[in-house]
C-alpha atoms as a PDB file:
ATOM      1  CA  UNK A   1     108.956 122.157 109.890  1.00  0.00           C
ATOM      2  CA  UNK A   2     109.226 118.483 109.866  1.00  0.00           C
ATOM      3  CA  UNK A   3     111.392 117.063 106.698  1.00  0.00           C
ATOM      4  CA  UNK A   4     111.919 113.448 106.861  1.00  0.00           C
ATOM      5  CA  UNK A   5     108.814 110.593 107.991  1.00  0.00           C
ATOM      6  CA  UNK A   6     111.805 109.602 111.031  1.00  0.00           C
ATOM      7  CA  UNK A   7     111.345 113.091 112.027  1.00  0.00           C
ATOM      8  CA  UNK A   8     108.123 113.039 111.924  1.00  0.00           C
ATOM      9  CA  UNK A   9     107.792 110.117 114.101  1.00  0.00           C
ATOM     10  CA  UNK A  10     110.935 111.260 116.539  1.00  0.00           C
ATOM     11  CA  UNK A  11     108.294 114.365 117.147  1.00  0.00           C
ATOM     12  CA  UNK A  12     104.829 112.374 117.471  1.00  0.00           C
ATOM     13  CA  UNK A  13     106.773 110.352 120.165  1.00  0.00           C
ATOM     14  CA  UNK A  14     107.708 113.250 121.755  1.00  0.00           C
ATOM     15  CA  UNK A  15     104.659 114.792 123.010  1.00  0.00           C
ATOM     16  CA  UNK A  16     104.214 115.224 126.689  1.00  0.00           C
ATOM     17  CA  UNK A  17     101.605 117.783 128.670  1.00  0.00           C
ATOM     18  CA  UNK A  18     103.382 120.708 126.800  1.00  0.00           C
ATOM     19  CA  UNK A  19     103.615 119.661 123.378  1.00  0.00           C
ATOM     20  CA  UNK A  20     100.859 118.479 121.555  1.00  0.00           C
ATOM     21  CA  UNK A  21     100.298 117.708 117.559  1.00  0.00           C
ATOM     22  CA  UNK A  22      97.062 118.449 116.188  1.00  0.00           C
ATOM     23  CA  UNK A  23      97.253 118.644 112.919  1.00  0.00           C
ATOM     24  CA  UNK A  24     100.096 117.524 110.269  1.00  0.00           C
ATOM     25  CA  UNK A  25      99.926 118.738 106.432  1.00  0.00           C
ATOM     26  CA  UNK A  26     102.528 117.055 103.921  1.00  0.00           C
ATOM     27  CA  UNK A  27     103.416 119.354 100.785  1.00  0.00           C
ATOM     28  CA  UNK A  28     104.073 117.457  97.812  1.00  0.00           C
ATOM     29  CA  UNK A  29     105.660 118.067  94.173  1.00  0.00           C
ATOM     30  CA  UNK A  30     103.660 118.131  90.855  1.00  0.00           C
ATOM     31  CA  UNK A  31     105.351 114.361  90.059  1.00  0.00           C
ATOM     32  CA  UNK A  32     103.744 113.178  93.185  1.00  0.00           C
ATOM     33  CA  UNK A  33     100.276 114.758  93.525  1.00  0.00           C
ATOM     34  CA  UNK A  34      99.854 114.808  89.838  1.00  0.00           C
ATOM     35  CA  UNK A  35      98.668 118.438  89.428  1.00  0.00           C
ATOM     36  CA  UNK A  36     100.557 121.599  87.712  1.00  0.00           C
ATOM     37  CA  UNK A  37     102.654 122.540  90.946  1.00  0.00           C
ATOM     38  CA  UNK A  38     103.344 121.932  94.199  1.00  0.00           C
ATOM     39  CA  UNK A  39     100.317 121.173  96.741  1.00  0.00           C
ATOM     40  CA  UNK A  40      99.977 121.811 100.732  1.00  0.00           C
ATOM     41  CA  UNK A  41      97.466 118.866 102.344  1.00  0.00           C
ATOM     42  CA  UNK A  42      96.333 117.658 105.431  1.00  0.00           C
ATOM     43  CA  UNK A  43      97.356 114.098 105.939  1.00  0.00           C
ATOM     44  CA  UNK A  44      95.898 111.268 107.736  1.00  0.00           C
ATOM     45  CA  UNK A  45      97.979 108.635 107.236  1.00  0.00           C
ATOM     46  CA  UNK A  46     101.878 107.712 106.952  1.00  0.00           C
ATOM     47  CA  UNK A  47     103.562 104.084 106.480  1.00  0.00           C
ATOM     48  CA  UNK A  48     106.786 102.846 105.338  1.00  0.00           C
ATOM     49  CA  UNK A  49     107.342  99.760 103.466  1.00  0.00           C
ATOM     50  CA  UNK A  50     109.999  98.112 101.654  1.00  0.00           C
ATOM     51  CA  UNK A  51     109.847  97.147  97.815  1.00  0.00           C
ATOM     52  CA  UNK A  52     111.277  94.038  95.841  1.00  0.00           C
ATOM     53  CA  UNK A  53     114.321  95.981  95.975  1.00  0.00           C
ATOM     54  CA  UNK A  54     114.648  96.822  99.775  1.00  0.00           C
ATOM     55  CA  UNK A  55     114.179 100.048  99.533  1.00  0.00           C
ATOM     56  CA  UNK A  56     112.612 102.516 101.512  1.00  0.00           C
ATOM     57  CA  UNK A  57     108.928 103.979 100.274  1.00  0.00           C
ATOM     58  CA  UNK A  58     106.662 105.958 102.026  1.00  0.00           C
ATOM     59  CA  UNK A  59     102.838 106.240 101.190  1.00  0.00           C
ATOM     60  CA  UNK A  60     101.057 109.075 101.878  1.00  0.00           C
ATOM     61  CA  UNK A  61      97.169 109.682 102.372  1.00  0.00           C
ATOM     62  CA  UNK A  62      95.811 112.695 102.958  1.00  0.00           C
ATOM     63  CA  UNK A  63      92.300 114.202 104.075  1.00  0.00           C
ATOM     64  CA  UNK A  64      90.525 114.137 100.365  1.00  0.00           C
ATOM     65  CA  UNK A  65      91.747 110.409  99.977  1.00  0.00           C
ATOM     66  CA  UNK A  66      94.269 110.545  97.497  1.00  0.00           C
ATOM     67  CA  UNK A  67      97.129 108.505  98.069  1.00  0.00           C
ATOM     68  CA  UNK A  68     100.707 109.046  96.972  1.00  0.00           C
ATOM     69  CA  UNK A  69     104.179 107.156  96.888  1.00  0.00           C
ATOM     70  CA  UNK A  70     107.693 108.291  96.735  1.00  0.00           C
ATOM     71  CA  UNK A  71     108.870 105.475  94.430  1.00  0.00           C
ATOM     72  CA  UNK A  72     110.242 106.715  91.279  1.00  0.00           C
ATOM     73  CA  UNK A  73     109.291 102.992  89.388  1.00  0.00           C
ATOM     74  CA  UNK A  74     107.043 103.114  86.337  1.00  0.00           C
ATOM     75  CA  UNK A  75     103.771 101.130  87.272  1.00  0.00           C
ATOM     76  CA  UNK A  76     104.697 101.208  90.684  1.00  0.00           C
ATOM     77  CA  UNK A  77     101.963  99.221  93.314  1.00  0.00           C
ATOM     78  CA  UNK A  78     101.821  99.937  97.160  1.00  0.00           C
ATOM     79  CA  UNK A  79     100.817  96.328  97.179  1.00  0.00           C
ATOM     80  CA  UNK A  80     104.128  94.649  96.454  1.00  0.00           C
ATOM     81  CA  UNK A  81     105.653  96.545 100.162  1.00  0.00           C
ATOM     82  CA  UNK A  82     106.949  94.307 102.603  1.00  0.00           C
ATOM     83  CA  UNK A  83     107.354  95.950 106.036  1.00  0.00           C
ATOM     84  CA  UNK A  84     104.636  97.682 106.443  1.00  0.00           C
ATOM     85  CA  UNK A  85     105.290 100.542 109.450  1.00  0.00           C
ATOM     86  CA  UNK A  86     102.572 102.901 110.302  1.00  0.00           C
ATOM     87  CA  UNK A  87     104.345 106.002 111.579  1.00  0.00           C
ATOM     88  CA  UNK A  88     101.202 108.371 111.569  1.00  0.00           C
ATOM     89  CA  UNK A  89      97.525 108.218 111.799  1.00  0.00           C
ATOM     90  CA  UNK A  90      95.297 111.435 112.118  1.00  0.00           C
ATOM     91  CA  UNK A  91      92.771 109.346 113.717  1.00  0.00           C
ATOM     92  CA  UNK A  92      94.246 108.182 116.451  1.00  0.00           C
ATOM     93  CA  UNK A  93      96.009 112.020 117.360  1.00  0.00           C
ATOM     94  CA  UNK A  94      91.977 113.520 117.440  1.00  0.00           C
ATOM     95  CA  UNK A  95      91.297 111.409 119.908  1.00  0.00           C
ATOM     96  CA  UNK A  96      93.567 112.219 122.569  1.00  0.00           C
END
């Protein structure tokens, strides 16, 4: 199990003839998915960017299109991130 999206790139950059991802799936709370409880997903995308205040935010999409955000600011907008680094794409693992 991966727990951190430095991991999770550490591992992607990893892969040789041996070891080869396929398939990643992000579980995410009830805060961030917006549903009763906690939800398993298969995810297609992963970028960090920085907000106003320099910190750290990932963005998440995953296969059904929903996109979510580990900021805790009210009214927060992906569109304010500075430093925009993809770490993960599901499209470009398939086609290896």
């Amino acid at each position: 199990m991966i727990d951190s999206e430095p991991r999770l790139q550490q591992v992607l950059i990893a892969q040789d003839e041996e070891t080869i991802i396929t398939d990643v799936q992000v579980v995410t709370p009830a805060h961030m998915n917006g549903t009763q409880g906690w939800r398993m997903e298969a995810l297609t995308k992963v970028t960090l960017g920085e907000d106003q205040h320099e910190c750290v935010v990932c963005l998440l999409e995953v296969e059904t299109g929903s996109k979510y955000h580990s900021s805790h600011q009210s009214g927060f907008s992906s569109e304010v991130l500075s430093n925009l680094r993809p770490i993960y794409n599901a499209n470009m693992i398939r086609t290896r």
